[in-house]
C-alpha atoms as a PDB file:
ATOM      1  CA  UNK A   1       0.000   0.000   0.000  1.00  0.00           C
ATOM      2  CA  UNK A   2       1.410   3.523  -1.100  1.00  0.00           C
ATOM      3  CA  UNK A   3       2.162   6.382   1.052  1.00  0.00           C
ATOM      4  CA  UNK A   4      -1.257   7.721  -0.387  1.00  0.00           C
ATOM      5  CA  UNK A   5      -3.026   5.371   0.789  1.00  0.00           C
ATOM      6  CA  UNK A   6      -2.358   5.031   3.965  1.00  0.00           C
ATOM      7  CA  UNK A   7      -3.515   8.300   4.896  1.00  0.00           C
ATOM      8  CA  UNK A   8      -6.886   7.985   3.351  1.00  0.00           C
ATOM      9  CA  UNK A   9      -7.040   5.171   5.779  1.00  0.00           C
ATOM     10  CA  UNK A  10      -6.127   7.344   8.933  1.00  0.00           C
ATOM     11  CA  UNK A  11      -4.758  10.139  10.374  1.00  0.00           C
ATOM     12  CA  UNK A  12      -6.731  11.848  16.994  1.00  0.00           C
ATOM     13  CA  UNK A  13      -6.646  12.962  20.209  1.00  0.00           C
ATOM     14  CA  UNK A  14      -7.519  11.585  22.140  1.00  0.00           C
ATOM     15  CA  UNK A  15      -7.659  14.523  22.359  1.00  0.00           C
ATOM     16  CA  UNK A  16      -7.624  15.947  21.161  1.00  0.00           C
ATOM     17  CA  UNK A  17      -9.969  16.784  21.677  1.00  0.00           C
ATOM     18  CA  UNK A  18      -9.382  20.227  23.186  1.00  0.00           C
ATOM     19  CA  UNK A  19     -11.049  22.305  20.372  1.00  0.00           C
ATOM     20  CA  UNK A  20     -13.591  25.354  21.438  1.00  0.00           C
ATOM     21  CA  UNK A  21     -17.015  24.988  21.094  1.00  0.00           C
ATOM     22  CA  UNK A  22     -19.096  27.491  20.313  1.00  0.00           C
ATOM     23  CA  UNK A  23     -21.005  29.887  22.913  1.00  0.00           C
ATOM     24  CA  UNK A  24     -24.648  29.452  19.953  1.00  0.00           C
ATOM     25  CA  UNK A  25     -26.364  26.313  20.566  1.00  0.00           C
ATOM     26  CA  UNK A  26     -26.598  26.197  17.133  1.00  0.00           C
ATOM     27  CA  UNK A  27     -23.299  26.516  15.777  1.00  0.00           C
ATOM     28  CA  UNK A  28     -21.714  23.228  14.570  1.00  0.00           C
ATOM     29  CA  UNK A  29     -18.912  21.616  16.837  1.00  0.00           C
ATOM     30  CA  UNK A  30     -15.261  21.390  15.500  1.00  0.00           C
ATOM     31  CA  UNK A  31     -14.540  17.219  14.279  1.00  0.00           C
ATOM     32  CA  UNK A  32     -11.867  14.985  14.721  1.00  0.00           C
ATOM     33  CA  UNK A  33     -10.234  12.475  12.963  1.00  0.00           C
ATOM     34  CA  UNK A  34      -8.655   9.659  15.651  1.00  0.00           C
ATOM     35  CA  UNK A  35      -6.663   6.909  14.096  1.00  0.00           C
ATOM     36  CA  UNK A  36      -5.887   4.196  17.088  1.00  0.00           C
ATOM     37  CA  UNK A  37      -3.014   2.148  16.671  1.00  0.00           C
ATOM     38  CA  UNK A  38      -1.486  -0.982  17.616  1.00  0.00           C
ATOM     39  CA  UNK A  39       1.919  -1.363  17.664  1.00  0.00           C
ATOM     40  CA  UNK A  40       4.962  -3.152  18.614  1.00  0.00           C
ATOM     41  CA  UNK A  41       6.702  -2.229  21.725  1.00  0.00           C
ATOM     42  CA  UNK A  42      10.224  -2.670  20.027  1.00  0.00           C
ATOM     43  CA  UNK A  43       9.394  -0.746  17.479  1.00  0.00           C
ATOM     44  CA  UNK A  44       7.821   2.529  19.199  1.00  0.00           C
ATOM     45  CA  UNK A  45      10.954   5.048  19.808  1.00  0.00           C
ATOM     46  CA  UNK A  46      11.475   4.628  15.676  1.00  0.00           C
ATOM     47  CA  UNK A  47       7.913   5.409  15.271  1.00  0.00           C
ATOM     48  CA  UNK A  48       7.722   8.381  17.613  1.00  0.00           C
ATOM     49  CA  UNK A  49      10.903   9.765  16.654  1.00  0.00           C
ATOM     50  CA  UNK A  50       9.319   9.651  12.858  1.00  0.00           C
ATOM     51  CA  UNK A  51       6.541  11.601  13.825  1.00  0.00           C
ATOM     52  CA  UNK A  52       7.103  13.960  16.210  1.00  0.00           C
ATOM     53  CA  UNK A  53       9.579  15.010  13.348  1.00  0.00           C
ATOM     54  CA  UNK A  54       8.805  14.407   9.668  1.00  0.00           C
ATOM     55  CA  UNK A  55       5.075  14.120  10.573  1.00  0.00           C
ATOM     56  CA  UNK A  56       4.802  17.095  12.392  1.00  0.00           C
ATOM     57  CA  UNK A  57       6.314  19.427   9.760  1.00  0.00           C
ATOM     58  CA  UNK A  58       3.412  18.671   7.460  1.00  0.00           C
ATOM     59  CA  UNK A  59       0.286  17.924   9.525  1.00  0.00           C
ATOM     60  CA  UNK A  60       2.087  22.276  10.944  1.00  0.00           C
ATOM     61  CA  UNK A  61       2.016  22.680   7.310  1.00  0.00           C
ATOM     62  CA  UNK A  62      -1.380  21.882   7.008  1.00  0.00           C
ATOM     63  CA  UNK A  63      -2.483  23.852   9.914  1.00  0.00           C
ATOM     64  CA  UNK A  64      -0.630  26.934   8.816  1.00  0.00           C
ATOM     65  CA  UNK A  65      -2.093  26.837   5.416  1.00  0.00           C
ATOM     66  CA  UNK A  66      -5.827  26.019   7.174  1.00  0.00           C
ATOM     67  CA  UNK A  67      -6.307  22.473   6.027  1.00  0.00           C
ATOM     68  CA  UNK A  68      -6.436  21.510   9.728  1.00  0.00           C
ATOM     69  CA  UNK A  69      -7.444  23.252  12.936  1.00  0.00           C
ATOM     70  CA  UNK A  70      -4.618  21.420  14.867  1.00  0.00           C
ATOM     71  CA  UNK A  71      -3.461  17.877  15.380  1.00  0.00           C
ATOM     72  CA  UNK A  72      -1.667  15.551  17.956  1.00  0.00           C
ATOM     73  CA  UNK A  73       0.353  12.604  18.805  1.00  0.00           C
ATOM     74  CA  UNK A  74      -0.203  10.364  21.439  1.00  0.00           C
ATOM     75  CA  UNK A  75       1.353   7.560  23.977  1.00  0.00           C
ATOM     76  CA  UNK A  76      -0.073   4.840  25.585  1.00  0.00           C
ATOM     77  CA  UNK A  77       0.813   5.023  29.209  1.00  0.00           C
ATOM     78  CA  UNK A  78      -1.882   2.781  30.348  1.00  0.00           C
ATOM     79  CA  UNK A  79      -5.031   0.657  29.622  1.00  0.00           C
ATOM     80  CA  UNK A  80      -5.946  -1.848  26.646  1.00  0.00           C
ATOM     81  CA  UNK A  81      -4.641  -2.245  23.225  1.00  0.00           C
ATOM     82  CA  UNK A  82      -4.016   0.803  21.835  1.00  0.00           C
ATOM     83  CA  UNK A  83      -0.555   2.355  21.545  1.00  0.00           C
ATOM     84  CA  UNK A  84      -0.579   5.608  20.145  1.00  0.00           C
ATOM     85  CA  UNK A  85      -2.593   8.187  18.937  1.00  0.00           C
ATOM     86  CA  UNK A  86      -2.673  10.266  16.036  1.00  0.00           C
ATOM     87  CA  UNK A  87      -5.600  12.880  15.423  1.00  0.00           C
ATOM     88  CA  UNK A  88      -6.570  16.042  13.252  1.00  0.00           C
ATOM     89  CA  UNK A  89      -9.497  18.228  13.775  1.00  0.00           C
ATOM     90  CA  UNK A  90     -11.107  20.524  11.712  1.00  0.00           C
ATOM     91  CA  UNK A  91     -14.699  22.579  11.473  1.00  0.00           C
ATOM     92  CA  UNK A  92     -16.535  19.794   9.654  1.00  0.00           C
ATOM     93  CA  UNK A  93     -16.183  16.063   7.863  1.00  0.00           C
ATOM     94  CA  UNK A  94     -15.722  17.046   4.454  1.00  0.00           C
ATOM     95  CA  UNK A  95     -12.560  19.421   5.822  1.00  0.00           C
ATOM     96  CA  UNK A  96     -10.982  16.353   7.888  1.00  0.00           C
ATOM     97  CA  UNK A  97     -11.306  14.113   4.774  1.00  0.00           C
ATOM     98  CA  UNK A  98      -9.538  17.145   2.284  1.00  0.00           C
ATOM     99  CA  UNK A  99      -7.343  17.160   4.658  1.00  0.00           C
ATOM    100  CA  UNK A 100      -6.113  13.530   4.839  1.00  0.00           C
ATOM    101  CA  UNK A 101      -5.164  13.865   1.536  1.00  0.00           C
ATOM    102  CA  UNK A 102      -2.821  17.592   1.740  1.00  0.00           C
ATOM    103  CA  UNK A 103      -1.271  15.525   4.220  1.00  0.00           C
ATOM    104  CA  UNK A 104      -0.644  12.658   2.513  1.00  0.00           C
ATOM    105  CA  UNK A 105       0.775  14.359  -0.709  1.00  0.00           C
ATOM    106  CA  UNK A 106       3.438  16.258   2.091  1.00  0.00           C
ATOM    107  CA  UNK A 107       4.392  13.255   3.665  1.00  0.00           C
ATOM    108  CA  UNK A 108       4.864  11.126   0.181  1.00  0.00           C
ATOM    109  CA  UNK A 109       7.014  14.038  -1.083  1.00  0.00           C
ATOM    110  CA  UNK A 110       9.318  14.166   2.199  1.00  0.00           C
ATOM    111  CA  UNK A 111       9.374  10.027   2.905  1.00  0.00           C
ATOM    112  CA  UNK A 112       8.764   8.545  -0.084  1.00  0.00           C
ATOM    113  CA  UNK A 113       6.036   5.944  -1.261  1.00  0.00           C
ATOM    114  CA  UNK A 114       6.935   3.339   0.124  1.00  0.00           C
ATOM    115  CA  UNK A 115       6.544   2.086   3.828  1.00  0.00           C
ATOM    116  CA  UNK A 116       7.569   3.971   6.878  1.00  0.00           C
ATOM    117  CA  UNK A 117       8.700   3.397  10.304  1.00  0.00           C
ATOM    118  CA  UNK A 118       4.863   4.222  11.264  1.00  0.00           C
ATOM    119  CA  UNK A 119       3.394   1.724   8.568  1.00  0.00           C
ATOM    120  CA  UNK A 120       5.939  -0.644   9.356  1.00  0.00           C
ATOM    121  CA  UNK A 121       5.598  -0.769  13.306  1.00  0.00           C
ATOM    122  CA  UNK A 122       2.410   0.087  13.819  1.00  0.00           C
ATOM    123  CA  UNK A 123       0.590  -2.898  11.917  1.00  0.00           C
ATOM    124  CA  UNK A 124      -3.029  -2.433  13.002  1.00  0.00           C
ATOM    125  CA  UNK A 125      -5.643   0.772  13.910  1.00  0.00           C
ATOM    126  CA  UNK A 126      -8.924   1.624  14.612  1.00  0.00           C
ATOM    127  CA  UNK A 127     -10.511   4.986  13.464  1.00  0.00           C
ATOM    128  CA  UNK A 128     -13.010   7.111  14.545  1.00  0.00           C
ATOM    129  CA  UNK A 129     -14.260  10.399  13.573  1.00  0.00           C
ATOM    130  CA  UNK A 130     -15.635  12.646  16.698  1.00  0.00           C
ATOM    131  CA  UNK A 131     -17.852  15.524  17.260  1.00  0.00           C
ATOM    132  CA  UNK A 132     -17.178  17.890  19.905  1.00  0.00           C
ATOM    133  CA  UNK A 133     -19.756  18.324  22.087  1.00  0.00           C
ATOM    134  CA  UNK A 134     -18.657  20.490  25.170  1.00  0.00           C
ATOM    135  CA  UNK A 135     -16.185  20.992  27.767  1.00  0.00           C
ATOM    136  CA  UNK A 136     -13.691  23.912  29.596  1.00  0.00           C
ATOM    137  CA  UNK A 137     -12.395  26.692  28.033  1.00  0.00           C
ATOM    138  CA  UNK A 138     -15.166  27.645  25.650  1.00  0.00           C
ATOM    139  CA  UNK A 139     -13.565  30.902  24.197  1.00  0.00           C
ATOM    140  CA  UNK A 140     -10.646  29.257  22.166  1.00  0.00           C
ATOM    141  CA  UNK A 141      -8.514  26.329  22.104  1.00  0.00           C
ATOM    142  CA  UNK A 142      -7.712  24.570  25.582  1.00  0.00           C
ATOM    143  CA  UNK A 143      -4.288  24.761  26.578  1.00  0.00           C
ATOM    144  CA  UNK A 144      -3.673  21.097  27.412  1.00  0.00           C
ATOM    145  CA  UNK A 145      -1.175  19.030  30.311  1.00  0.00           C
ATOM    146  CA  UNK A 146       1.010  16.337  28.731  1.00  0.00           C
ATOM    147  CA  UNK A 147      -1.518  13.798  31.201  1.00  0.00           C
ATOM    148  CA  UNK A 148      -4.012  13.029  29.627  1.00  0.00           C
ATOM    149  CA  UNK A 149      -7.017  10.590  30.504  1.00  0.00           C
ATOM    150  CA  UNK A 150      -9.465   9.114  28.103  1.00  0.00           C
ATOM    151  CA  UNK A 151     -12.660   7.319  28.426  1.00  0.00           C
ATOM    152  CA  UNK A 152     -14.391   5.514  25.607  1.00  0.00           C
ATOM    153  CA  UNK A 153     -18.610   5.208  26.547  1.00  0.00           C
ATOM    154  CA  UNK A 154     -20.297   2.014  25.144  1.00  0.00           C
ATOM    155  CA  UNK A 155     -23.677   3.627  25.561  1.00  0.00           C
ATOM    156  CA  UNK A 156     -27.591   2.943  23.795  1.00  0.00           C
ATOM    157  CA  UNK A 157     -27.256   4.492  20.549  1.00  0.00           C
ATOM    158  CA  UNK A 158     -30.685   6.123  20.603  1.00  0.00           C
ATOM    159  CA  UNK A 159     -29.889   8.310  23.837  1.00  0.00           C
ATOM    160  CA  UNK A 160     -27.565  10.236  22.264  1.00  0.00           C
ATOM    161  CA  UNK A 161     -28.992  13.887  22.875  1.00  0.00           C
ATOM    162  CA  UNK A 162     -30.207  12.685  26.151  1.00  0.00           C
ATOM    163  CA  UNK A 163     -26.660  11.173  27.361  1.00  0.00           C
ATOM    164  CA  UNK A 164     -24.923  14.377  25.820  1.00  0.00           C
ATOM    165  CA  UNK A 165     -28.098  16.926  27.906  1.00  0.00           C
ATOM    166  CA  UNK A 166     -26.877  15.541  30.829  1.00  0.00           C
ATOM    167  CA  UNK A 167     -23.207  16.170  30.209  1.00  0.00           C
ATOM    168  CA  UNK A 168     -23.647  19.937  29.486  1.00  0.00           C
ATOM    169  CA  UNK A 169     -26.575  20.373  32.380  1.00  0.00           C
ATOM    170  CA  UNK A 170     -24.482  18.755  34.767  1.00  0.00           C
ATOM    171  CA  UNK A 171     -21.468  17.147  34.443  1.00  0.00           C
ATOM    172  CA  UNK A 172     -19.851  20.473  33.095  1.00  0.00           C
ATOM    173  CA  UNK A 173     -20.620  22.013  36.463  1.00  0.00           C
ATOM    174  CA  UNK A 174     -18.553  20.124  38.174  1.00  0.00           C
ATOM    175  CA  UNK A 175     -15.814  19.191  35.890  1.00  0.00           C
ATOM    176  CA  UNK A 176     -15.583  23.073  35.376  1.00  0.00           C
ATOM    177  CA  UNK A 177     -15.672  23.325  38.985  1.00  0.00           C
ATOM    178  CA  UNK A 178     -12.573  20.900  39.203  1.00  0.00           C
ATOM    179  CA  UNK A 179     -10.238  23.136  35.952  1.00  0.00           C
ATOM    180  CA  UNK A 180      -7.134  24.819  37.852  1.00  0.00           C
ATOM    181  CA  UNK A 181      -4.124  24.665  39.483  1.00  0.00           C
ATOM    182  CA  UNK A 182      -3.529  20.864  41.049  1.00  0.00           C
ATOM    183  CA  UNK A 183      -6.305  20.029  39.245  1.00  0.00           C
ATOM    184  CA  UNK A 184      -7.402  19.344  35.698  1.00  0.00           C
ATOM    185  CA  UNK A 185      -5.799  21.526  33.381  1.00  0.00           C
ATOM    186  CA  UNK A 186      -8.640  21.376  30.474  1.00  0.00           C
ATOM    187  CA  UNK A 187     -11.895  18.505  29.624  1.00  0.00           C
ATOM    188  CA  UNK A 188     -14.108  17.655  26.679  1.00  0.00           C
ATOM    189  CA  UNK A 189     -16.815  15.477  26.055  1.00  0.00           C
ATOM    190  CA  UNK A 190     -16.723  14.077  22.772  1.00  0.00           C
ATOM    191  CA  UNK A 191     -20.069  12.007  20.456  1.00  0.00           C
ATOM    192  CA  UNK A 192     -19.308   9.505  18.281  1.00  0.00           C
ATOM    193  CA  UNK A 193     -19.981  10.106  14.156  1.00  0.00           C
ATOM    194  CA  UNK A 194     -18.411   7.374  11.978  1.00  0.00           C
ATOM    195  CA  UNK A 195     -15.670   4.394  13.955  1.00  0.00           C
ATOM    196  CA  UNK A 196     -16.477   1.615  16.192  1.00  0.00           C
ATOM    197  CA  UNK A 197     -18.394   0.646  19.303  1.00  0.00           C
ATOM    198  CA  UNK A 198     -17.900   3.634  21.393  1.00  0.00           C
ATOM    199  CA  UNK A 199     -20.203   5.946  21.361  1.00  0.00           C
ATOM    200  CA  UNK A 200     -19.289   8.851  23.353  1.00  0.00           C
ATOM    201  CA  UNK A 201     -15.598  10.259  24.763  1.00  0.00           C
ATOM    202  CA  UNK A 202     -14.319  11.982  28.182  1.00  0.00           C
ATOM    203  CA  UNK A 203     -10.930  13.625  27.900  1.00  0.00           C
ATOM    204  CA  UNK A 204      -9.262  15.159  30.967  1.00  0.00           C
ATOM    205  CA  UNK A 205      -5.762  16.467  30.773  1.00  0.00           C
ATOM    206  CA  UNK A 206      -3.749  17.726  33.741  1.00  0.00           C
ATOM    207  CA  UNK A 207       0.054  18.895  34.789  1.00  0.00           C
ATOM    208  CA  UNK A 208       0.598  15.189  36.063  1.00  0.00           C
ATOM    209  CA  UNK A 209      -1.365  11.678  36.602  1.00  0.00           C
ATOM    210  CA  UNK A 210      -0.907  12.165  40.251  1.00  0.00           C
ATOM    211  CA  UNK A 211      -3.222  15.548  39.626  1.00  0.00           C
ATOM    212  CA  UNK A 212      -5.408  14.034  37.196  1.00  0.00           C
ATOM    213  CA  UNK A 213      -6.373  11.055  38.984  1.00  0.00           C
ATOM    214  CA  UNK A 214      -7.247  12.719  42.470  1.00  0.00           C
ATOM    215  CA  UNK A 215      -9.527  15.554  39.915  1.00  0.00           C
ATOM    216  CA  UNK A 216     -11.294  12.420  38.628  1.00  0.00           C
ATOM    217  CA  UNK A 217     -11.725  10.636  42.194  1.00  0.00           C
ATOM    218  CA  UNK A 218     -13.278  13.824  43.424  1.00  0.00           C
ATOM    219  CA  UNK A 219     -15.592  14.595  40.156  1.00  0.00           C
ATOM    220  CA  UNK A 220     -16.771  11.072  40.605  1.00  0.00           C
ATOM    221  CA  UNK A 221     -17.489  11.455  44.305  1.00  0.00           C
ATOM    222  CA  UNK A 222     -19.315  14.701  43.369  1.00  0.00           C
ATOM    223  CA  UNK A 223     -21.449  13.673  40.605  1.00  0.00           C
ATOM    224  CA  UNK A 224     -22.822  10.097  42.649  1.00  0.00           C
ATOM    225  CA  UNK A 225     -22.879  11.436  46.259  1.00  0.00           C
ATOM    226  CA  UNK A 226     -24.438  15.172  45.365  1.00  0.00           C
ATOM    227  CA  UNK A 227     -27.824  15.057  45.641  1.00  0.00           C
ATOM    228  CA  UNK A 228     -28.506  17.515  43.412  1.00  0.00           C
ATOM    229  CA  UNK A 229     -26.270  15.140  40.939  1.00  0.00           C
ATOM    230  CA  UNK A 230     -27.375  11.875  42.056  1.00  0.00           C
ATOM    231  CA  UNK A 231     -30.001  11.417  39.868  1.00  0.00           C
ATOM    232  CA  UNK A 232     -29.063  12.413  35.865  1.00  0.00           C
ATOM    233  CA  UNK A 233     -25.227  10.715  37.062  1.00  0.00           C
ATOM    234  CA  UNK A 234     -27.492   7.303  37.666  1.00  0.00           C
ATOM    235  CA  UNK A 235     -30.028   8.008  34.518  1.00  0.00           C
ATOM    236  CA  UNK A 236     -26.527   8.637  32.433  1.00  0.00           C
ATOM    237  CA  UNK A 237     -24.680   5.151  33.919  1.00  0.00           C
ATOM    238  CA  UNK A 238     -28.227   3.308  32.801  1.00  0.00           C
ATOM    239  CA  UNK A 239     -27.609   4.472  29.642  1.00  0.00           C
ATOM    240  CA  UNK A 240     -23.782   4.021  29.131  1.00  0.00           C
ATOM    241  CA  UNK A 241     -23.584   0.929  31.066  1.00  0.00           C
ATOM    242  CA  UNK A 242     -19.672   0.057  30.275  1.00  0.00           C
ATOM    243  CA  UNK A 243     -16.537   1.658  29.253  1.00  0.00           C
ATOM    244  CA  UNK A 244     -12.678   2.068  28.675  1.00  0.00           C
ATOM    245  CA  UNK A 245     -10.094   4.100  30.195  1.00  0.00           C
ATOM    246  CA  UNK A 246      -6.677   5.066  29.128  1.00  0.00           C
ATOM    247  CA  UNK A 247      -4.126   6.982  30.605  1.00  0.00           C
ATOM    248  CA  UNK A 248      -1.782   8.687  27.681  1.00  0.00           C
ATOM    249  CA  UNK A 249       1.280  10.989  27.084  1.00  0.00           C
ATOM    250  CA  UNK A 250       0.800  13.876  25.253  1.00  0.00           C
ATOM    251  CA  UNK A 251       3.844  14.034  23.219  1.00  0.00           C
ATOM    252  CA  UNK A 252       3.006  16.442  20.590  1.00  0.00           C
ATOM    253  CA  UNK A 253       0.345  19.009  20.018  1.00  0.00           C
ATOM    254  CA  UNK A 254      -0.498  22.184  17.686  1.00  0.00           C
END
């Protein structure tokens, strides 16, 4: 498979994730494009190295010239199969699709056609395409910590708007109530458009796991011991009765 390709097969992040969303109800949500890889351990420090170099000059490229909103790279620090990360975002479907392809053409005219340390060590991916739904810093893009949690929602497909009501009513709140120093350093809540079996995606960042594990311990406690939370946090677990959690690295961002 050419260099080509390959990127109209995939391009995150988790994360990112950390786009603005808008203060109209009815402006559309930034997207994301989050290709999920599997890869072999032996073979990672070649793979980051590639990307984090060569990569990153052209997904820049394509921010600077507006293909792209921003992008990011990934690493798996801990939870299930997937390895790394690699994401794009942009203000609608159509634009992340254009933009595999600017992309693409950049990276077959610095690497070649031919495969790559990426291709080559990274063997298998999911992908997923995301909407942005809410989360903290709603006038502009969320300055991010390199700690960043993720949590993939297998949830009933047709309580969608429900599931996502009860995020911006009152999960926001208190994950808002939990953005600062020690704490989280940004969060987003993320619906699913095109991928697999997850439906719906929480991403928390901090300064350090240490922080972002003791924000999420006390968001928990406050969303299922809060009265005045109790009851939408129990209608929302009936709903989105199982999920997945993964700790990453944010190595690269723009």
């Amino acid at each position: 498979m050419n260099k080509q390709s390959i990127f109209y097969l995939f391009s995150c992040l988790a994360f990112c994730f950390s786009t603005a969303h808008a203060a109209e109800e009815e402006k559309s949500m930034p997207y994301s494009y989050a290709s999920y890889f599997q890869c072999s351990p032996a073979s990672e420090a070649d793979v980051d190295e590639l990307v984090t170099t060569t990569y990153a000059k052209a997904y820049d490229e394509a921010k600077k010239e507006g293909a792209i909103l921003g992008w990011g790279w990934l690493q798996h620090h801990t939870g299930g199969k997937w390895r790394r990360i690699l994401y794009h975002t942009a203000a609608d479907v159509n634009a992340l699709l254009d933009a595999q392809e600017v992309i693409g053409e950049k990276l077959t005219k610095a690497i070649g056609d031919g495969p790559d340390a990426l291709s080559k060590g990274c063997t298998t991916h999911e992908d997923y395409i995301w909407q942005y739904v809410t989360g903290s810093n709603p006038e502009g893009p969320a300055d991010r910590g390199t700690a960043s949690m993720s949590v993939y929602f297998y949830c009933d497909i047709t309580a969608d708007e429900k599931i996502d009501e009860i995020v911006k009513t009152t999960f926001a709140k208190v994950y808002n109530a939990n953005v600062g120093e020690g704490k989280l350093t940004s969060w987003g809540w993320n619906t699913h458009v095109v991928g697999g079996k997850y439906r719906k995606l929480a991403t928390m960042t901090a300064a350090s796991y240490k922080d972002l594990l003791a924000a999420r311990e006390v968001i928990l406690e406050q969303l299922y011991s809060d009265k005045a939370n109790e009851k939408p946090a129990q209608e929302f677990s009936k709903m989105c009765k199982s999920h997945s959690d993964y700790l990453w690295t944010i190595a690269k961002e723009n």
